[in-house]
PDB file of N, CA and C in Angstrom:
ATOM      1  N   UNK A   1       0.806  -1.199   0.000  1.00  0.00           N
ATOM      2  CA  UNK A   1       0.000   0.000   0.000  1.00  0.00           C
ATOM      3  C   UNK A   1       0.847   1.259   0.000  1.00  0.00           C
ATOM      4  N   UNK A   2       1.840   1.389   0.378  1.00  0.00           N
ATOM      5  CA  UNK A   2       2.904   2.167   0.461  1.00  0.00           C
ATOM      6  C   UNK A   2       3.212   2.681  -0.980  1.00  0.00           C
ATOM      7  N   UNK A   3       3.281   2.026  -1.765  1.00  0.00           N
ATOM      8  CA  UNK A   3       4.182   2.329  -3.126  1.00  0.00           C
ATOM      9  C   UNK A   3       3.186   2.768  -4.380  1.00  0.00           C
ATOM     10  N   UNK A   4       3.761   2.483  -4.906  1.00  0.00           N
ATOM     11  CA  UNK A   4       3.114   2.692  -6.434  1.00  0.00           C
ATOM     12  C   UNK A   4       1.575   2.021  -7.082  1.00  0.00           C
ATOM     13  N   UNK A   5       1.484   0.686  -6.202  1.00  0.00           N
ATOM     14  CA  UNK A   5       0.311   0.365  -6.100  1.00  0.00           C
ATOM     15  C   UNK A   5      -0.954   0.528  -5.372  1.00  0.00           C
ATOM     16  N   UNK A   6      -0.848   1.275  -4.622  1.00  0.00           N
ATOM     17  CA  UNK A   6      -1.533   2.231  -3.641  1.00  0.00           C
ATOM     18  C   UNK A   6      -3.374   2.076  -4.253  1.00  0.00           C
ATOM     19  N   UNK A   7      -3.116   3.070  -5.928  1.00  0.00           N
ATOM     20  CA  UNK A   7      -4.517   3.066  -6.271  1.00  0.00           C
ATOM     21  C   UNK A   7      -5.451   1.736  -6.618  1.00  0.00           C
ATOM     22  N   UNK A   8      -4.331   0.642  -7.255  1.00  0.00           N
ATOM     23  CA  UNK A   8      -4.866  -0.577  -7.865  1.00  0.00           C
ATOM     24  C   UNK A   8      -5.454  -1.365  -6.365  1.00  0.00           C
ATOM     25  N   UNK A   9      -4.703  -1.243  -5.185  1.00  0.00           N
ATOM     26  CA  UNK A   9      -5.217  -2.350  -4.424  1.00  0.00           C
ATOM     27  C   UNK A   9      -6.334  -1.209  -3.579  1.00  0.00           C
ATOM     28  N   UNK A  10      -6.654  -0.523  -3.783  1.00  0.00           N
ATOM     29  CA  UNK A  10      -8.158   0.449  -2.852  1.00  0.00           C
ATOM     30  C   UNK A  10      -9.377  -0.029  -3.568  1.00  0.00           C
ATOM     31  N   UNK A  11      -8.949   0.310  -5.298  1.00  0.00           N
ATOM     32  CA  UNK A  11      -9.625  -0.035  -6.234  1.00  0.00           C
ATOM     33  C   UNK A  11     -10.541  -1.225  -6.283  1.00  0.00           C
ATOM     34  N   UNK A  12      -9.659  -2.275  -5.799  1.00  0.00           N
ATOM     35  CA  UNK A  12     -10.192  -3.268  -5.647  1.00  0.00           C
ATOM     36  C   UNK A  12     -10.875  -4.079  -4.148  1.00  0.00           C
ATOM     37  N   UNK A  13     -10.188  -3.014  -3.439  1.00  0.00           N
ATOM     38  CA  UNK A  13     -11.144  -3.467  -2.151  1.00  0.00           C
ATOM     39  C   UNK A  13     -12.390  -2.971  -2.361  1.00  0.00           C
ATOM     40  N   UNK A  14     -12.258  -1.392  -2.521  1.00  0.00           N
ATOM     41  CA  UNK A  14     -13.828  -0.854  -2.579  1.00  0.00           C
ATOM     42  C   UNK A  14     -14.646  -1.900  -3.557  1.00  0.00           C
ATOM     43  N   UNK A  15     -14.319  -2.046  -4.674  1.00  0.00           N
ATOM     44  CA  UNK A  15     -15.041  -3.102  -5.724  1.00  0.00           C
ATOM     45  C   UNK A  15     -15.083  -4.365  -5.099  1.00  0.00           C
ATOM     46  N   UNK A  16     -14.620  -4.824  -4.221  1.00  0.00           N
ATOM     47  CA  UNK A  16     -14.722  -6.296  -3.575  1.00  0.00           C
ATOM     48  C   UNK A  16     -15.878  -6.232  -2.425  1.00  0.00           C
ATOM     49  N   UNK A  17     -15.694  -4.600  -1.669  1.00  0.00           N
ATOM     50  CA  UNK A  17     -16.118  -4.834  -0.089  1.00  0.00           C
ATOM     51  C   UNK A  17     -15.273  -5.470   0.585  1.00  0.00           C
ATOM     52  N   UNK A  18     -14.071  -5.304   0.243  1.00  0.00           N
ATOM     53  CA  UNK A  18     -12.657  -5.867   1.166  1.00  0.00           C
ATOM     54  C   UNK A  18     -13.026  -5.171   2.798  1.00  0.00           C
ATOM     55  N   UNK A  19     -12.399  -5.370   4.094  1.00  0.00           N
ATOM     56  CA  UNK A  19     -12.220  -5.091   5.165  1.00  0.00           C
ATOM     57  C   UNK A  19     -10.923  -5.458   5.729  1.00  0.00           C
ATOM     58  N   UNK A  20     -10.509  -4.433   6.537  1.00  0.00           N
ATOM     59  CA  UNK A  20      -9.299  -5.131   6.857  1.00  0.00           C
ATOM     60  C   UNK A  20      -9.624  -4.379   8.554  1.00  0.00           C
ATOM     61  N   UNK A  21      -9.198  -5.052   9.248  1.00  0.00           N
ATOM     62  CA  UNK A  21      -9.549  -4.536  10.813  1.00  0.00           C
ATOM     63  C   UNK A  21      -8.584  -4.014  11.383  1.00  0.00           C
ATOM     64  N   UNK A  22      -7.156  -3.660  10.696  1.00  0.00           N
ATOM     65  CA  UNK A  22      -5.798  -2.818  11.306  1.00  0.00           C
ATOM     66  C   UNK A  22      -5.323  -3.871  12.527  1.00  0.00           C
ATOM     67  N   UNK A  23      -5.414  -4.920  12.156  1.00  0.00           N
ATOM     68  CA  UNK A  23      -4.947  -5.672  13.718  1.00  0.00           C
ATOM     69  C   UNK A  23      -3.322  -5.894  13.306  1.00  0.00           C
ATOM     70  N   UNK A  24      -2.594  -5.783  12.313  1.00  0.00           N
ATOM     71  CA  UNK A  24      -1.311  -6.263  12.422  1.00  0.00           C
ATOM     72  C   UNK A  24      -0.439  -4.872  12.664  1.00  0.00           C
ATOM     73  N   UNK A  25       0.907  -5.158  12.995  1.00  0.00           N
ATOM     74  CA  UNK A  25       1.825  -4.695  12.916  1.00  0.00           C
ATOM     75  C   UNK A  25       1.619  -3.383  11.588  1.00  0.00           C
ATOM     76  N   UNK A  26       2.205  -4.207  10.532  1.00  0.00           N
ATOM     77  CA  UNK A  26       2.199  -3.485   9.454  1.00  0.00           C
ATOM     78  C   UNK A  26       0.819  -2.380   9.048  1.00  0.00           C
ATOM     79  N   UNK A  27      -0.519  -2.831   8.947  1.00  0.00           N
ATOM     80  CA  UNK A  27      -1.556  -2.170   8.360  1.00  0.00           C
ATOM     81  C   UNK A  27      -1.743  -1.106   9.779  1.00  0.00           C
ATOM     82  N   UNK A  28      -1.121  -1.047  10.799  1.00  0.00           N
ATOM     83  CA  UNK A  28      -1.428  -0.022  11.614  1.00  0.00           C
ATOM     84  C   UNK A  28      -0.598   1.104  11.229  1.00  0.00           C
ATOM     85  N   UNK A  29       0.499   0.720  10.845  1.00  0.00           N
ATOM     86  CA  UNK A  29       2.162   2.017  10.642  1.00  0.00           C
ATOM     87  C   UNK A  29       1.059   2.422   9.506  1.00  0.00           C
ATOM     88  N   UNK A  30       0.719   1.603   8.517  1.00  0.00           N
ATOM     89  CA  UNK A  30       0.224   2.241   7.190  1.00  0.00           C
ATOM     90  C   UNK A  30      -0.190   3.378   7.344  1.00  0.00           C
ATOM     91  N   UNK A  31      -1.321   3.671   8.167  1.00  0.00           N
ATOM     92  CA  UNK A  31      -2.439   4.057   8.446  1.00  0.00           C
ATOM     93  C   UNK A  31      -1.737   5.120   9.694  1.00  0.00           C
ATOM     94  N   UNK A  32      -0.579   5.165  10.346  1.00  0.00           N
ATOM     95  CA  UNK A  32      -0.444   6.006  11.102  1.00  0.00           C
ATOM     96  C   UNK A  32      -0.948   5.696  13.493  1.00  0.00           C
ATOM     97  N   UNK A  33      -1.392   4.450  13.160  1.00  0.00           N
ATOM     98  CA  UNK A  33      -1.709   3.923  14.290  1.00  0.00           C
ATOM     99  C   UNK A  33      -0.408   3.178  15.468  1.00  0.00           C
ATOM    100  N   UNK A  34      -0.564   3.420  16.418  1.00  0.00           N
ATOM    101  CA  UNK A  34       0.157   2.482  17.256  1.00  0.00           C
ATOM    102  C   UNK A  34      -0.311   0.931  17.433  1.00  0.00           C
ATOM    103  N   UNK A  35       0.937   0.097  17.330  1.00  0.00           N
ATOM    104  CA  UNK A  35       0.692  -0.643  17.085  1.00  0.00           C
ATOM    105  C   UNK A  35       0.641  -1.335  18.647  1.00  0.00           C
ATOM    106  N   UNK A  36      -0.025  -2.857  18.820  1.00  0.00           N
ATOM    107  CA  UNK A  36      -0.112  -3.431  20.350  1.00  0.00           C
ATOM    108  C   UNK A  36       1.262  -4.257  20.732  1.00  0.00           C
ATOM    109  N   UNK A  37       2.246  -3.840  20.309  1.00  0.00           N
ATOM    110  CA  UNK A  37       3.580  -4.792  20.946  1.00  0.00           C
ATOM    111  C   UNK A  37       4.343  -3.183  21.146  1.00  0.00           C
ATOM    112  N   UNK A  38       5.493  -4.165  21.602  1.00  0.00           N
ATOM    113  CA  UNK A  38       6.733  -3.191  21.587  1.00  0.00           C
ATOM    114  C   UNK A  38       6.028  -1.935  22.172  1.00  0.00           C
ATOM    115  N   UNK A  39       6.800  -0.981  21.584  1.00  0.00           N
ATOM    116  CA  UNK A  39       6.686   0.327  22.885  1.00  0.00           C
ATOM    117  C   UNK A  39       5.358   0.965  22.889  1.00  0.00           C
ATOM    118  N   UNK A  40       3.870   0.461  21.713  1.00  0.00           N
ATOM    119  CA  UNK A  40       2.974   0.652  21.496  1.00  0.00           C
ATOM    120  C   UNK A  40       1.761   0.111  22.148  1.00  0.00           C
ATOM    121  N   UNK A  41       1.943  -0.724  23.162  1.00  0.00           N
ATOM    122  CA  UNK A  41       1.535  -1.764  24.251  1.00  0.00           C
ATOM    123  C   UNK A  41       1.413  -0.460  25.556  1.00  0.00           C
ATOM    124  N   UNK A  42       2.163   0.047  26.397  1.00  0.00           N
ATOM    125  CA  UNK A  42       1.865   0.274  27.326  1.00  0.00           C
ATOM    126  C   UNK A  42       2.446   1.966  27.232  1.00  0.00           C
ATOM    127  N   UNK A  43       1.700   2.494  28.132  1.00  0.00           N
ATOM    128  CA  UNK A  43       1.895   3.923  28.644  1.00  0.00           C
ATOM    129  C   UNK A  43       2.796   4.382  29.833  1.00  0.00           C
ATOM    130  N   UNK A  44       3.220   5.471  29.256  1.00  0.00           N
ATOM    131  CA  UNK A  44       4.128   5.807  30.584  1.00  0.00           C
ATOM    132  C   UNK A  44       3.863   6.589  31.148  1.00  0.00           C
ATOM    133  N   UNK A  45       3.142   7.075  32.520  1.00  0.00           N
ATOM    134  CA  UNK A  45       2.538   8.309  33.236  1.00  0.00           C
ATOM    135  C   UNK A  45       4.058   8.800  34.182  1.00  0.00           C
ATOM    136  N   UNK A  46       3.882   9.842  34.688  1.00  0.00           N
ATOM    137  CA  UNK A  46       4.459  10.374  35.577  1.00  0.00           C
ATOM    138  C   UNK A  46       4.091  11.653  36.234  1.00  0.00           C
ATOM    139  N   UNK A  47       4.011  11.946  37.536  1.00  0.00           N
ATOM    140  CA  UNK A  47       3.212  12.929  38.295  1.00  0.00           C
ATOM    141  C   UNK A  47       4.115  14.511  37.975  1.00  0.00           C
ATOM    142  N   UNK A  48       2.868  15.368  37.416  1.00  0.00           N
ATOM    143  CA  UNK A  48       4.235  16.576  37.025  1.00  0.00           C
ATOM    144  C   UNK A  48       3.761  17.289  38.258  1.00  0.00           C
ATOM    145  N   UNK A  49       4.603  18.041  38.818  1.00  0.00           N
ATOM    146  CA  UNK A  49       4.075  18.889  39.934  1.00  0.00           C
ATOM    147  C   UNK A  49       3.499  20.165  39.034  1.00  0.00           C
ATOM    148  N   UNK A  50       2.284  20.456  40.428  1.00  0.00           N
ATOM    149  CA  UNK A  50       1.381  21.451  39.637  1.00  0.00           C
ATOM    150  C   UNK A  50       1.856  22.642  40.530  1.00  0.00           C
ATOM    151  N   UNK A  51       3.037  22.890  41.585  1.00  0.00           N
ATOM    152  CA  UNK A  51       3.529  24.090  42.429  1.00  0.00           C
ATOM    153  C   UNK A  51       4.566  24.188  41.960  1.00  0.00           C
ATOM    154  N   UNK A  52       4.938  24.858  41.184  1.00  0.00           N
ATOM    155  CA  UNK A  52       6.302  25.440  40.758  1.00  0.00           C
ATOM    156  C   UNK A  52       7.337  26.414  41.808  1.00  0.00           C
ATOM    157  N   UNK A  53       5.967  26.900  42.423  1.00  0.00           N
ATOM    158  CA  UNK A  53       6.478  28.224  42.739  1.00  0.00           C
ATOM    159  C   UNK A  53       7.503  27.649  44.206  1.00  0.00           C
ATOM    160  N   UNK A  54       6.515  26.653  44.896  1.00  0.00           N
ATOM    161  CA  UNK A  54       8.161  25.713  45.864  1.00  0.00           C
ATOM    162  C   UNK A  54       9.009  25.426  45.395  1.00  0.00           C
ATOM    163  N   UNK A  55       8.914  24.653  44.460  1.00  0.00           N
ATOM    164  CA  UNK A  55      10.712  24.064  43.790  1.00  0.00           C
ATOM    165  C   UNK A  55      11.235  25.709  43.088  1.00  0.00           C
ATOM    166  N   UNK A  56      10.904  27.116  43.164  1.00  0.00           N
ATOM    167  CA  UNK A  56      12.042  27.505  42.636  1.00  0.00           C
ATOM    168  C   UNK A  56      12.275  28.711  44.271  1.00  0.00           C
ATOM    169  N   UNK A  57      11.727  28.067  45.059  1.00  0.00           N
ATOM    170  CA  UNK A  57      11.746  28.891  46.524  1.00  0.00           C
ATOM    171  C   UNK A  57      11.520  29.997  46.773  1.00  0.00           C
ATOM    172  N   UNK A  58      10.159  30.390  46.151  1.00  0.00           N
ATOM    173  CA  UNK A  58       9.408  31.712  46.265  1.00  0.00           C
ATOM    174  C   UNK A  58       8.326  31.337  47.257  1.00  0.00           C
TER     175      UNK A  58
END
């Protein structure tokens, strides 16, 4: 889907009623999605302090 064939294979989904459900690796990057492994699996939180004005000792 990437390349040069881009229009021929849409072409033919729409004309088929193709579906594809974005579950792999690859058809998620396509498309701009995170994918469920690797660093796309889990979130990283961390508490930001909302008082600035202590940490610069005012």
């Amino acid at each position: 889907m990437s390349y040069e064939t881009t229009v021929g294979f849409l072409k033919d989904a729409v004309l088929d009623g193709d579906w594809d459900s974005l579950e792999t690796p690859s058809s998620r990057l396509v498309v701009g999605k995170l994918g469920g492994l690797g660093t796309g699996s889990f979130d990283v939180l961390t508490q930001v302090p909302t008082e600035h004005h202590r940490a610069m000792g005012l």
